[in-house]
Protein backbone atom coordinates (compact mmCIF):
# COMPACT_ATOMS: atom_id res chain seq x y z
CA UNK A 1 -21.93 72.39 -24.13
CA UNK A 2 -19.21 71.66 -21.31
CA UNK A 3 -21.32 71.27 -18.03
CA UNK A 4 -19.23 74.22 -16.43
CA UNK A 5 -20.05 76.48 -19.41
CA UNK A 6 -23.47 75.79 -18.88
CA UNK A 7 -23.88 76.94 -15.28
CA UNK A 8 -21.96 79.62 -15.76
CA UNK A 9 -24.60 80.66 -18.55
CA UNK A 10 -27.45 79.39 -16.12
CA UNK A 11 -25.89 81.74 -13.19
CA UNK A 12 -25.09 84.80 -15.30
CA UNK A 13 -28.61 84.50 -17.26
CA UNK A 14 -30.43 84.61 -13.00
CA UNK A 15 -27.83 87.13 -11.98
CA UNK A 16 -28.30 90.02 -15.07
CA UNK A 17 -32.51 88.99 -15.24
CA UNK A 18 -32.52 89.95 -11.07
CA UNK A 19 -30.47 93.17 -12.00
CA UNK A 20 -32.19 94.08 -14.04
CA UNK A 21 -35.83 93.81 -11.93
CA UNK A 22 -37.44 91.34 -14.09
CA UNK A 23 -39.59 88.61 -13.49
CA UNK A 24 -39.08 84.95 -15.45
CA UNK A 25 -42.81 86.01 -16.67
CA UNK A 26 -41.50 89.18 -18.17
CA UNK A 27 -38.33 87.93 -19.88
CA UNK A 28 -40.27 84.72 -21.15
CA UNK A 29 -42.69 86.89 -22.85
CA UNK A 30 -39.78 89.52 -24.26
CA UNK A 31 -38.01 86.17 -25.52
CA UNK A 32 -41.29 84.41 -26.58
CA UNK A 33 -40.41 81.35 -24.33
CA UNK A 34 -42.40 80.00 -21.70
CA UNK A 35 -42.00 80.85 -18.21
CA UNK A 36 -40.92 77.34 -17.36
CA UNK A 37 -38.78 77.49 -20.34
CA UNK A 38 -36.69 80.79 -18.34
CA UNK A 39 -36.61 78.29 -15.20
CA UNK A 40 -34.90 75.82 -16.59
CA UNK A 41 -32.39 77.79 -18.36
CA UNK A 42 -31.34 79.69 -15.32
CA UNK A 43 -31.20 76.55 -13.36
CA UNK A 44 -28.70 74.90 -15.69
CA UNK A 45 -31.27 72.10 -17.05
CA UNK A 46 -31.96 73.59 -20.53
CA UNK A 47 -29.27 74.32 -23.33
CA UNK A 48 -29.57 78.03 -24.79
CA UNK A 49 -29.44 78.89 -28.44
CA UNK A 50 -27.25 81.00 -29.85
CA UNK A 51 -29.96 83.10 -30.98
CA UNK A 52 -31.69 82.72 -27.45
CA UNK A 53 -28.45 84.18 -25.81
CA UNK A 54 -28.43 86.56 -27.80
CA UNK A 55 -31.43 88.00 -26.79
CA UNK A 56 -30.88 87.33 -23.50
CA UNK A 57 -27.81 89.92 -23.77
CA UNK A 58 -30.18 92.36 -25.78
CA UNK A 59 -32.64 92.61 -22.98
CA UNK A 60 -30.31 92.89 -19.79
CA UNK A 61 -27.66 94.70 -21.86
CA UNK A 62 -24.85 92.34 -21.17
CA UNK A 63 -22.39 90.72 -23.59
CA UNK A 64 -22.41 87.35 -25.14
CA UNK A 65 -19.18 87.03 -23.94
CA UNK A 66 -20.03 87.90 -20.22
CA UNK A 67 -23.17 85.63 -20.46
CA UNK A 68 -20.46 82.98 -21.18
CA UNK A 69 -18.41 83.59 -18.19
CA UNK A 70 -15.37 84.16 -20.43
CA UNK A 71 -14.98 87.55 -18.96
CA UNK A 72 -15.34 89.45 -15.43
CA UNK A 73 -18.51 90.82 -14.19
CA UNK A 74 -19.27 94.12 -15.97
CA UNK A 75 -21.46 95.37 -13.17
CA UNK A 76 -20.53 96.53 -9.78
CA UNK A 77 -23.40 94.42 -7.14
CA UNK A 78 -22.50 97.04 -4.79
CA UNK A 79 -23.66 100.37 -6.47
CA UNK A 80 -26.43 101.65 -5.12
CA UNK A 81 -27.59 103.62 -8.00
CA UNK A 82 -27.88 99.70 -9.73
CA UNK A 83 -29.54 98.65 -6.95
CA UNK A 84 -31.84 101.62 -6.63
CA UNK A 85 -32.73 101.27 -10.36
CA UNK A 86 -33.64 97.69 -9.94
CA UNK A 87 -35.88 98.48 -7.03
CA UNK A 88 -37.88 100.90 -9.07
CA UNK A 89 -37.78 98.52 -11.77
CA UNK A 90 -39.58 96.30 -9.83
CA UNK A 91 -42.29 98.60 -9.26
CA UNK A 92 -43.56 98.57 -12.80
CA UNK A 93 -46.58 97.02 -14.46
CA UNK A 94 -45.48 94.62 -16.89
CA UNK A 95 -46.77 96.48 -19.50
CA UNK A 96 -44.72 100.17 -18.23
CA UNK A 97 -41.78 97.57 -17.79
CA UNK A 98 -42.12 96.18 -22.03
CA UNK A 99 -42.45 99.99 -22.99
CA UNK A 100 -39.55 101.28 -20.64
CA UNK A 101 -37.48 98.22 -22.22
CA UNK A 102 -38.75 99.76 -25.53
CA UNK A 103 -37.53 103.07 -24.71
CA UNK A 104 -34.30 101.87 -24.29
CA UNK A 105 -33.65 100.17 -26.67
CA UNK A 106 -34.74 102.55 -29.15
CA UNK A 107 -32.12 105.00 -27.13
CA UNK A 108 -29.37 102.40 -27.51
CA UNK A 109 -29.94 102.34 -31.55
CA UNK A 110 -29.56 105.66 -31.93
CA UNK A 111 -26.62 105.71 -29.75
């Protein structure tokens, strides 16, 4: 993987994971990596699997595509119902958080 591919991947993976209010603890254990494992990636130091991107873009509800930095930012930083969402995010118990995540993804299928 090209080096500039790779931080774009590391940057996007830190950018969507903030947005979306979760920890590294919380998306290592939705991915069944380590926590370290989630550190690495999002610093650039550790190569992603296809499959691992992929549910990367499941949880934060991104594109592959986006994650790749072949396309613009989907989000807009600067709306504040985003930003209110991830602040409430953030007050969750991890557990709330997995069955909130649950919720909506269950709500996306049926979609």
């Amino acid at each position: 993987m090209r080096d500039a591919t790779k931080e774009a991947i590391a940057r996007r993976l830190k950018e969507a994971r903030k947005l979306s209010g979760l920890s590294q603890a919380h998306v290592a254990e939705l991915i069944e990596l380590q926590r370290p494992a989630i550190s690495e990636i999002e610093s650039g130091n550790r190569t992603v699997s296809a499959d691992e991107l992929a549910r990367f873009a499941s949880i934060y509800d991104v594109s592959v595509v986006w994650l790749l930095g072949k396309v613009e930012d989907e989000v807009d930083l600067r709306d504040e119902k985003l930003q209110l969402a991830a602040r409430e995010l953030k007050k969750l118990s991890g557990d709330d958080l997995t069955r909130l995540l649950r919720i909506l993804a269950t709500l996306k299928e049926a979609e």
